[in-house]
C-alpha atoms as a PDB file:
ATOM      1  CA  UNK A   1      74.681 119.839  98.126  1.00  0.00           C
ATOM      2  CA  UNK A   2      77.760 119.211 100.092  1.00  0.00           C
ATOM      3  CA  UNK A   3      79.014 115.825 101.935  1.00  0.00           C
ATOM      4  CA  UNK A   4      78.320 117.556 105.337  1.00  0.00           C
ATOM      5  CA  UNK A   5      74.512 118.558 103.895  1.00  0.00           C
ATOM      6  CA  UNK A   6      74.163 115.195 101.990  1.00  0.00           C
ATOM      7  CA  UNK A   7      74.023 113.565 105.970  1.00  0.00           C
ATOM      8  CA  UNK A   8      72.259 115.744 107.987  1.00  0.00           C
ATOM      9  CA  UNK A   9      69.579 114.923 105.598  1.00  0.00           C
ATOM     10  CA  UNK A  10      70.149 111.332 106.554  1.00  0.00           C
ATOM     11  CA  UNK A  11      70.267 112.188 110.175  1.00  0.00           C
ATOM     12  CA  UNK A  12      66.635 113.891 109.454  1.00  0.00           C
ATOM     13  CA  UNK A  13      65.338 110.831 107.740  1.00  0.00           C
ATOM     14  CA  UNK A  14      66.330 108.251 109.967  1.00  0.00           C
ATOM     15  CA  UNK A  15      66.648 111.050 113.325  1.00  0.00           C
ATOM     16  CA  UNK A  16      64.937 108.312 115.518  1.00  0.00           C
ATOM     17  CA  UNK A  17      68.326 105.480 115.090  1.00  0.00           C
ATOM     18  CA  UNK A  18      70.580 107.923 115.849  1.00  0.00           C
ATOM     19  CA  UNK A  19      71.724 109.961 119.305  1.00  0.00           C
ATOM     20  CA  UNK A  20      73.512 113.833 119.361  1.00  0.00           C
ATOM     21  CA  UNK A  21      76.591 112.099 120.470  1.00  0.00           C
ATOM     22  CA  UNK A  22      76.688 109.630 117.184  1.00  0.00           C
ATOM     23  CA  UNK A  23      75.873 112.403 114.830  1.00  0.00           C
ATOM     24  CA  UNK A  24      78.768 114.367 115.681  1.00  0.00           C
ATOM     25  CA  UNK A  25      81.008 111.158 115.663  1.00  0.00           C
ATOM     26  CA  UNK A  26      80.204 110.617 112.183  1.00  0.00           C
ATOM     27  CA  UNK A  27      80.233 114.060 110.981  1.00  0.00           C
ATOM     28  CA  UNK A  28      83.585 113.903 112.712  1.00  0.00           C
ATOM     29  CA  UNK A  29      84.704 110.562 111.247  1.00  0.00           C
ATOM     30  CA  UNK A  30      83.664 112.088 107.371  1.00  0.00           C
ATOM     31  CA  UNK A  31      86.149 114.686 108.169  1.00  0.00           C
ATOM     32  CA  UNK A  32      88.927 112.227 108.826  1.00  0.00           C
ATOM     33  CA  UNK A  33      87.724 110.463 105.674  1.00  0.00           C
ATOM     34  CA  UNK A  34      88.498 113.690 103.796  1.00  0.00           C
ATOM     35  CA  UNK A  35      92.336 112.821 104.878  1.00  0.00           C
ATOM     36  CA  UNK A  36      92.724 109.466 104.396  1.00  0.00           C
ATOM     37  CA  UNK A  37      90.133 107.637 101.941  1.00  0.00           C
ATOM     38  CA  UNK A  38      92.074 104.286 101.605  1.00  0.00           C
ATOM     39  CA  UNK A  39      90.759 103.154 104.716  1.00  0.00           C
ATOM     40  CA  UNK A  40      88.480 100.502 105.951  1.00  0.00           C
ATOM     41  CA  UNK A  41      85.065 102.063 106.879  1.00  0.00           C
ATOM     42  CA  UNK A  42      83.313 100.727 109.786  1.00  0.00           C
ATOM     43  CA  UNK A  43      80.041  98.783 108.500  1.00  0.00           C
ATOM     44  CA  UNK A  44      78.003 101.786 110.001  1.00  0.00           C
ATOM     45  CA  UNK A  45      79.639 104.400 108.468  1.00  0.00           C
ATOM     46  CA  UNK A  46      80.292 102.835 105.143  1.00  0.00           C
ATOM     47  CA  UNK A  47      76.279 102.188 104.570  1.00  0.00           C
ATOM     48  CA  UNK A  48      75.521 106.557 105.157  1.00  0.00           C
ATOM     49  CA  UNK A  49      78.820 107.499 103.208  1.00  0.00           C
ATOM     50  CA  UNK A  50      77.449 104.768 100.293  1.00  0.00           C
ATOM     51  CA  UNK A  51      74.005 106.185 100.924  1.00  0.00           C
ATOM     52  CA  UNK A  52      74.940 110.042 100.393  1.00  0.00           C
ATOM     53  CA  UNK A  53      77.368 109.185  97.585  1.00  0.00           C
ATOM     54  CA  UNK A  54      80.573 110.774  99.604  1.00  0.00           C
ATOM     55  CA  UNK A  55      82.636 107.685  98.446  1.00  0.00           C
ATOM     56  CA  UNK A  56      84.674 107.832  95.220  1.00  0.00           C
ATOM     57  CA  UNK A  57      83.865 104.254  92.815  1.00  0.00           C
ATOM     58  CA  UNK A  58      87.484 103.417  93.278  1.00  0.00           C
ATOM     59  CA  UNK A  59      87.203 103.303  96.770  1.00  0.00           C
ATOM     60  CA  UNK A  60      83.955 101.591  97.354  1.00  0.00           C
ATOM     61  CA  UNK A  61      84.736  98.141  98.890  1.00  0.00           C
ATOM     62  CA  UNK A  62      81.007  97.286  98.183  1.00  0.00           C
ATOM     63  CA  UNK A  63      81.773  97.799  94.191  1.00  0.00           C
ATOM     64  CA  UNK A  64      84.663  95.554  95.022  1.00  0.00           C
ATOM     65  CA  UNK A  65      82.627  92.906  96.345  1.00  0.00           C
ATOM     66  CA  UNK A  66      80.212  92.674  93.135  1.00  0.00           C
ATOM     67  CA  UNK A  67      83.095  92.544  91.139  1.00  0.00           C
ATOM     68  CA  UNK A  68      83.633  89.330  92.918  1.00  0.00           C
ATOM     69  CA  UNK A  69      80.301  88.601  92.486  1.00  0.00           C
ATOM     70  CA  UNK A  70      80.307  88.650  89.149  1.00  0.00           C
ATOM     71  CA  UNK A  71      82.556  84.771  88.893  1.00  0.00           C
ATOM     72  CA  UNK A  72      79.217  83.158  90.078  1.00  0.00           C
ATOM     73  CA  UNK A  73      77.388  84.905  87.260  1.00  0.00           C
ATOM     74  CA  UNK A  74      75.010  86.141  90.229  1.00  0.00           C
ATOM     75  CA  UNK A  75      72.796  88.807  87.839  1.00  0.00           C
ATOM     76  CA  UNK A  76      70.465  85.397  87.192  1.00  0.00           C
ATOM     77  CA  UNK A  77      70.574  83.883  90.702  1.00  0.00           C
ATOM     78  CA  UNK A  78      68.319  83.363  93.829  1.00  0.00           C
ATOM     79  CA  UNK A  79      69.904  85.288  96.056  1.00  0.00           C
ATOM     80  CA  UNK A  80      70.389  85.231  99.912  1.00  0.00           C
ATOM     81  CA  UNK A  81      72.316  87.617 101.861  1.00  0.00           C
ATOM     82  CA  UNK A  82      72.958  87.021 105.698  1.00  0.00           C
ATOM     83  CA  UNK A  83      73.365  89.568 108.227  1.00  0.00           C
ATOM     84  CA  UNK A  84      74.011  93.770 106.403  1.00  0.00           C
ATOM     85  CA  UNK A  85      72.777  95.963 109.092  1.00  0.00           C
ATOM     86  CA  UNK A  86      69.958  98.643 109.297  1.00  0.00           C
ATOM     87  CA  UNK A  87      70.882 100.027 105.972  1.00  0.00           C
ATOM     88  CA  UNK A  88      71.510  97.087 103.498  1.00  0.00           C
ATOM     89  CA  UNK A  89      73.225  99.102 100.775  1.00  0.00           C
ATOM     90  CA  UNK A  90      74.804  96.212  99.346  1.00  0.00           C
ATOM     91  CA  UNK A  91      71.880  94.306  98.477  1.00  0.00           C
ATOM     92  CA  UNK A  92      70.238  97.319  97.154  1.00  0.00           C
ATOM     93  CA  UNK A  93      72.948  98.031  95.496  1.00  0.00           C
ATOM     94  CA  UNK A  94      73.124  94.388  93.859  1.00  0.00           C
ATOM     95  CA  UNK A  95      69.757  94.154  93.547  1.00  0.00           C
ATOM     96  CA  UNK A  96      69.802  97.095  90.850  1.00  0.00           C
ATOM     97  CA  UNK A  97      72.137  94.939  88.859  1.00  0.00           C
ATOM     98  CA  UNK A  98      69.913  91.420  88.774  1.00  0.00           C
ATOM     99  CA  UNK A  99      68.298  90.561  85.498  1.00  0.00           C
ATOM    100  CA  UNK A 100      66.473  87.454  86.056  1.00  0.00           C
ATOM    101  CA  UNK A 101      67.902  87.386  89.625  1.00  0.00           C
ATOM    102  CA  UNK A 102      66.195  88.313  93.259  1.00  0.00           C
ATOM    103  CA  UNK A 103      67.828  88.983  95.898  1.00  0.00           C
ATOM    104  CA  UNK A 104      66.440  88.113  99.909  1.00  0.00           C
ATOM    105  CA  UNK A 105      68.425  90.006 102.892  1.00  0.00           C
ATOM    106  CA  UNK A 106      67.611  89.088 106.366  1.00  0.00           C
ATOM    107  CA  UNK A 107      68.315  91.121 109.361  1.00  0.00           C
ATOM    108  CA  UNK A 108      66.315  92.258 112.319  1.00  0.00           C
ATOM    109  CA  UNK A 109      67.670  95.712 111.986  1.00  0.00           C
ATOM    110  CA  UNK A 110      66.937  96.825 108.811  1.00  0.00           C
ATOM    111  CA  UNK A 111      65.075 100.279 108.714  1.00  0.00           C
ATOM    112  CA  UNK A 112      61.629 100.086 108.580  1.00  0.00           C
ATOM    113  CA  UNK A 113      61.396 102.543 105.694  1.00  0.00           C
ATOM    114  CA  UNK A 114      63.148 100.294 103.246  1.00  0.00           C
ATOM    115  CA  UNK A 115      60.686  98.598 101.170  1.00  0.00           C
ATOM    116  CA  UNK A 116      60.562  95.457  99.040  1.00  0.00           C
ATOM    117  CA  UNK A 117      61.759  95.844  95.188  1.00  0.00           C
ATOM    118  CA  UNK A 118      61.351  94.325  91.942  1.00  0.00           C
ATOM    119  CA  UNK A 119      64.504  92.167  92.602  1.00  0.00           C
ATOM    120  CA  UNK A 120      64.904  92.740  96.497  1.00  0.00           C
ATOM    121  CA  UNK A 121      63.507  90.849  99.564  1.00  0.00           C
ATOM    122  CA  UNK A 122      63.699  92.708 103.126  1.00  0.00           C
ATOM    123  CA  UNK A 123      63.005  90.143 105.979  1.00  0.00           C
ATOM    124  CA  UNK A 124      63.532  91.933 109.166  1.00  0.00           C
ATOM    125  CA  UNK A 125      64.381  88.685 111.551  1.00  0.00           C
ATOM    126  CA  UNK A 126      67.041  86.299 112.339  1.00  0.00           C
ATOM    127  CA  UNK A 127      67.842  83.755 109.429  1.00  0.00           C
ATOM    128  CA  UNK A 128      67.034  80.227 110.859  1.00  0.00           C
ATOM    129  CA  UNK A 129      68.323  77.437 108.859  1.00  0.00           C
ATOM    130  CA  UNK A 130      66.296  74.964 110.086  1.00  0.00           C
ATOM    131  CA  UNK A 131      62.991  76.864 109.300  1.00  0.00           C
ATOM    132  CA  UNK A 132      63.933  78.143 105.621  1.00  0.00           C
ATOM    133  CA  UNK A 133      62.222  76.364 102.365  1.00  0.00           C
ATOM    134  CA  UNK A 134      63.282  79.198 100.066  1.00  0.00           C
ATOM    135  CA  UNK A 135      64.811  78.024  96.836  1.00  0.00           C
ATOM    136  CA  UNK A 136      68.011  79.744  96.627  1.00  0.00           C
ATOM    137  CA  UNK A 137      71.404  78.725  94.849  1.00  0.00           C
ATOM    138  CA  UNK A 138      73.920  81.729  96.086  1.00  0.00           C
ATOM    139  CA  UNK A 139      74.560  82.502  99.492  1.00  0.00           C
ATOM    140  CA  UNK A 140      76.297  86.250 100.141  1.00  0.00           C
ATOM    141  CA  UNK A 141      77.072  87.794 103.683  1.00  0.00           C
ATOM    142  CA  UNK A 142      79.703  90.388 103.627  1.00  0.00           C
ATOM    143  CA  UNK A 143      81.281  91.407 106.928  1.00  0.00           C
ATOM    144  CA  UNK A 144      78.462  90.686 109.207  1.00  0.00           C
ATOM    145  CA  UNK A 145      80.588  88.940 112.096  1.00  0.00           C
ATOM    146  CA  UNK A 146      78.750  86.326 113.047  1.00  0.00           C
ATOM    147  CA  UNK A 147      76.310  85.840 110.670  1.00  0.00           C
ATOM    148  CA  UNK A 148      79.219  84.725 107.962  1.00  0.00           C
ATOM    149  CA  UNK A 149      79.390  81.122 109.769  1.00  0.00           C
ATOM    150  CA  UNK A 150      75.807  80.722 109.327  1.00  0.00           C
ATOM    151  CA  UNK A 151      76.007  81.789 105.705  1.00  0.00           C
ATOM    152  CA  UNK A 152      78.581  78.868 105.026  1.00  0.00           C
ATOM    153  CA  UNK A 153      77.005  76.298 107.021  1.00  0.00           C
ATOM    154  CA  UNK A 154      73.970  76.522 105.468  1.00  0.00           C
ATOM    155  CA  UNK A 155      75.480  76.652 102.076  1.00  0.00           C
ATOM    156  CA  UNK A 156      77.089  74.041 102.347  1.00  0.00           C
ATOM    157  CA  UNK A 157      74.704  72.075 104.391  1.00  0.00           C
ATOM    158  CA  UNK A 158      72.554  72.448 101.011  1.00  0.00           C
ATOM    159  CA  UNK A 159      75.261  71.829  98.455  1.00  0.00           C
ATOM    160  CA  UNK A 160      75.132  75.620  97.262  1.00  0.00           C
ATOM    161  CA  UNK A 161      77.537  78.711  95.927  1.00  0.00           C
ATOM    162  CA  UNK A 162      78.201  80.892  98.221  1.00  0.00           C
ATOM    163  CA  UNK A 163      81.322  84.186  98.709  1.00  0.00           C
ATOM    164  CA  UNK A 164      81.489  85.458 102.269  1.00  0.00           C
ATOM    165  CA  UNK A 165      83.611  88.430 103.349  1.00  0.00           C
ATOM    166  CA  UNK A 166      85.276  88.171 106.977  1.00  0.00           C
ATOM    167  CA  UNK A 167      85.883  91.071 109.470  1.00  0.00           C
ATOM    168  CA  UNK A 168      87.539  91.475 112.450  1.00  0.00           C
ATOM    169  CA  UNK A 169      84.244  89.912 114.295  1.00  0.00           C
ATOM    170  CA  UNK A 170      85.486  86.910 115.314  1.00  0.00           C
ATOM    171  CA  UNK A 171      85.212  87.980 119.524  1.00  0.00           C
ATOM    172  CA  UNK A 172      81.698  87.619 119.405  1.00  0.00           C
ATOM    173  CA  UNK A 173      81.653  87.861 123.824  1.00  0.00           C
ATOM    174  CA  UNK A 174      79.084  84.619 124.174  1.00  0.00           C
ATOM    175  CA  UNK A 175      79.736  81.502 125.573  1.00  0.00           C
ATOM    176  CA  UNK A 176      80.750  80.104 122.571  1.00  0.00           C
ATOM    177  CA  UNK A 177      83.457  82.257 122.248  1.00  0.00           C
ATOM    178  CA  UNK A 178      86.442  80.143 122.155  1.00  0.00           C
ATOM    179  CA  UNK A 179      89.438  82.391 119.859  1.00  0.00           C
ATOM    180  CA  UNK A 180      91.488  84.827 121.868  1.00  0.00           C
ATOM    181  CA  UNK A 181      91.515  87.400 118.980  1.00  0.00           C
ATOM    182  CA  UNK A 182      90.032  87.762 114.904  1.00  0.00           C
ATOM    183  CA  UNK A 183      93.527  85.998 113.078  1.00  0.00           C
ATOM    184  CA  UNK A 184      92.547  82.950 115.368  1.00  0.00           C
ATOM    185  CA  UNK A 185      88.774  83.391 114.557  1.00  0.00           C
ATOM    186  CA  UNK A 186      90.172  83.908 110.361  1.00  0.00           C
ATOM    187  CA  UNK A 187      91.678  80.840 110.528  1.00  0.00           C
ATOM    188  CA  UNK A 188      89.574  78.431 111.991  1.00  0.00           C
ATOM    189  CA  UNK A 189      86.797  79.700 110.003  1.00  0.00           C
ATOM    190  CA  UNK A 190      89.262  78.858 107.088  1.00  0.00           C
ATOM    191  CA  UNK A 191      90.341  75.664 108.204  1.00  0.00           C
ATOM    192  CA  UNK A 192      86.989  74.022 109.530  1.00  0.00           C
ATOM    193  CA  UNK A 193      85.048  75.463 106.023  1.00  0.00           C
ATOM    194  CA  UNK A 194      87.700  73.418 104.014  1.00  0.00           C
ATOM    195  CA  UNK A 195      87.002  70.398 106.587  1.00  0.00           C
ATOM    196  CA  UNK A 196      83.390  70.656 105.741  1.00  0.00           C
ATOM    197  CA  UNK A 197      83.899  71.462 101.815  1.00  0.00           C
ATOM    198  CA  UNK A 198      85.750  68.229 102.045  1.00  0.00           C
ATOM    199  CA  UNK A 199      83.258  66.209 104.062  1.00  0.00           C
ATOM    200  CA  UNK A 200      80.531  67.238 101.060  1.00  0.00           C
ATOM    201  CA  UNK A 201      82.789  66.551  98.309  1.00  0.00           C
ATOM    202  CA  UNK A 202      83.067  69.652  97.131  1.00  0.00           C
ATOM    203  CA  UNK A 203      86.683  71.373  95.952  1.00  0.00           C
ATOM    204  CA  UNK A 204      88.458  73.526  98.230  1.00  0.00           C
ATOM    205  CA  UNK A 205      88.115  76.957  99.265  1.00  0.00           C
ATOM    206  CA  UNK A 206      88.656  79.623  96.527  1.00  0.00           C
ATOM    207  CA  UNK A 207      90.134  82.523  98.905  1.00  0.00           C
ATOM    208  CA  UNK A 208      90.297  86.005  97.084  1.00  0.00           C
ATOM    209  CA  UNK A 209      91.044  89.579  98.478  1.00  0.00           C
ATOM    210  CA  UNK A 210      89.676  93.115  98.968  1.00  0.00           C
ATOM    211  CA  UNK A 211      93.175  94.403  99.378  1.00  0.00           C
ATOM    212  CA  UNK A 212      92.192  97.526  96.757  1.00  0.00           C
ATOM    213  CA  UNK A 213      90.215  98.960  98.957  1.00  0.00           C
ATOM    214  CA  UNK A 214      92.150  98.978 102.234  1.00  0.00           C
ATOM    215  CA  UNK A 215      90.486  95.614 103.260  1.00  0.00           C
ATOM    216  CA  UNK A 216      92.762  92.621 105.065  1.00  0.00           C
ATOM    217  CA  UNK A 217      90.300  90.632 105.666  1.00  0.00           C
ATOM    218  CA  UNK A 218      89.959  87.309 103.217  1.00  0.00           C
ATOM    219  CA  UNK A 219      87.053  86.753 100.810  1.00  0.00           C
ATOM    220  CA  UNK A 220      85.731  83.235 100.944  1.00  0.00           C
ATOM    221  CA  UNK A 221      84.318  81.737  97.420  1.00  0.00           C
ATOM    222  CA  UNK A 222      83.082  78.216  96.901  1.00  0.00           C
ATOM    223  CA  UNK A 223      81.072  77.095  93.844  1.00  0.00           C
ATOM    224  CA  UNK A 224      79.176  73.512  93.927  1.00  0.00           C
ATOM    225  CA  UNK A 225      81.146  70.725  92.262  1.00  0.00           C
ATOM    226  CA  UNK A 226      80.483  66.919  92.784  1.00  0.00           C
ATOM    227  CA  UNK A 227      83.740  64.951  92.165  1.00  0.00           C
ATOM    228  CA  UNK A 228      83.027  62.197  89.964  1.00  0.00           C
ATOM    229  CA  UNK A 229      85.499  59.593  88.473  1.00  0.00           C
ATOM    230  CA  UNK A 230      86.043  60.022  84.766  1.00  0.00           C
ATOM    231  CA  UNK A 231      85.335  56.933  82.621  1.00  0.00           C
ATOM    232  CA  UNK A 232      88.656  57.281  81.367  1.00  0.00           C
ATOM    233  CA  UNK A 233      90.815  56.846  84.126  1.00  0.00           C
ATOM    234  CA  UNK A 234      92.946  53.958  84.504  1.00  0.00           C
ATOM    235  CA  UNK A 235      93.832  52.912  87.912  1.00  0.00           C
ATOM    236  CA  UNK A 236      97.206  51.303  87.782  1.00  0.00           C
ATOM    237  CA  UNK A 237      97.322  47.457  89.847  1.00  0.00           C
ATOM    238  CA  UNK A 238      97.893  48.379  93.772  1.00  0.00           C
ATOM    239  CA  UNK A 239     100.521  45.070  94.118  1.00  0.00           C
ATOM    240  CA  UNK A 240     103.242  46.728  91.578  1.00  0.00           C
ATOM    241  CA  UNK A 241     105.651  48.750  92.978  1.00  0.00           C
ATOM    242  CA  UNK A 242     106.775  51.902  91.326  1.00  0.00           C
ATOM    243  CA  UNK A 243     110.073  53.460  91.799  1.00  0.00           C
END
């Protein structure tokens, strides 16, 4: 079965999400692929392509992204994942991997004909913080816009792990949209995270990079850590002066 083949038979699964005008854009768009596959996929386009296998391993950001996953040692973890879209390929993806692990995505948009797994959750509504009792201890969101501040707040807000991959979705057009373009969003997210990492007493921000896979966007990684004074320390008398 060719590429071309591989998503009309998406189109005929899912022909009720999609218009005649957005199935020839992305039949168009694979064709441009063809040219020039180191390139950042839209969201949209990157969960059919990962869907109907047209993307090499090498350049599959969301391989790059469990790679990532794999310094919080997530295969045995609770699992929550913010904000993916209608198809959540990467927690499907991830939750092939788990062992012990399970792994919860929310989002309203998520296709009705994706079912719950052995390791995999499908909540099809907003994440509210304030509502949630679910005993997790890693908090994912990968290039969901808005939904990435409301992965770290409540992350941190509950003294857990937590990697988050920015986008360019820092305009988000609301009220509360106070940054003039995403570089400004990037680093204020940046900025006020460490503020709050700090607040919690937690270490900084651990900032890694997709860069393999045509990706400029920073990767932010934070693992819980209580600072604690060692026994050992000696504090040296505050009235001598030092030179």
């Amino acid at each position: 079965m060719t590429d071309i083949e591989k998503i009309k038979k998406y189109f005929y699964k899912y022909s009720s999400h999609f218009t005649e005008n957005e199935k020839i854009y992305i039949l168009n768009y694979l064709k441009y692929y063809y040219n020039k596959k180191n390139i950042l996929l839209p969201i949209e386009i990157l969960q059919i392509f990962d869907y109907c296998e047209v993307i090499p391993d090498k350049n599959n950001i969301y391989l790059g992204f469990i790679k990532l996953l794999e310094k919080m040692n997530y295969k045995e973890k609770r699992i929550l994942e913010i904000g993916e879209g209608f198809n959540p390929r990467l927690a499907i993806r991830i939750s092939k991997k788990l062992t012990t692990g399970k792994i919860t995505v929310y989002d309203p948009s998520i296709y009705k004909t994706i079912k719950n797994s052995k390791n995999l959750r499908i909540k099809r509504k907003v994440f509210k913080q304030k509502t949630n009792t679910d005993n997790y201890n890693l908090i994912i969101s990968f290039m969901a816009k808005k939904s990435a501040e409301i992965a770290i707040d409540y992350a941190i807000n509950n003294n857990l792990d937590f990697i988050v991959g920015l986008c360019d979705g820092g305009l988000h057009g609301d009220e509360d949209d106070f940054y003039t373009c995403s570089d400004e969003w990037i680093h204020a997210i940046i900025l006020q995270t460490n503020n709050k990492l700090k607040k919690a007493n937690r270490l900084p921000l651990i900032i890694e990079n997709l860069n393999n896979y045509s990706n400029p966007y920073p990767v932010l990684i934070s693992k819980t850590y209580i600072r604690k004074k060692q026994n050992n320390i000696i504090e040296f008398p505050k009235n001598i002066r030092y030179n």
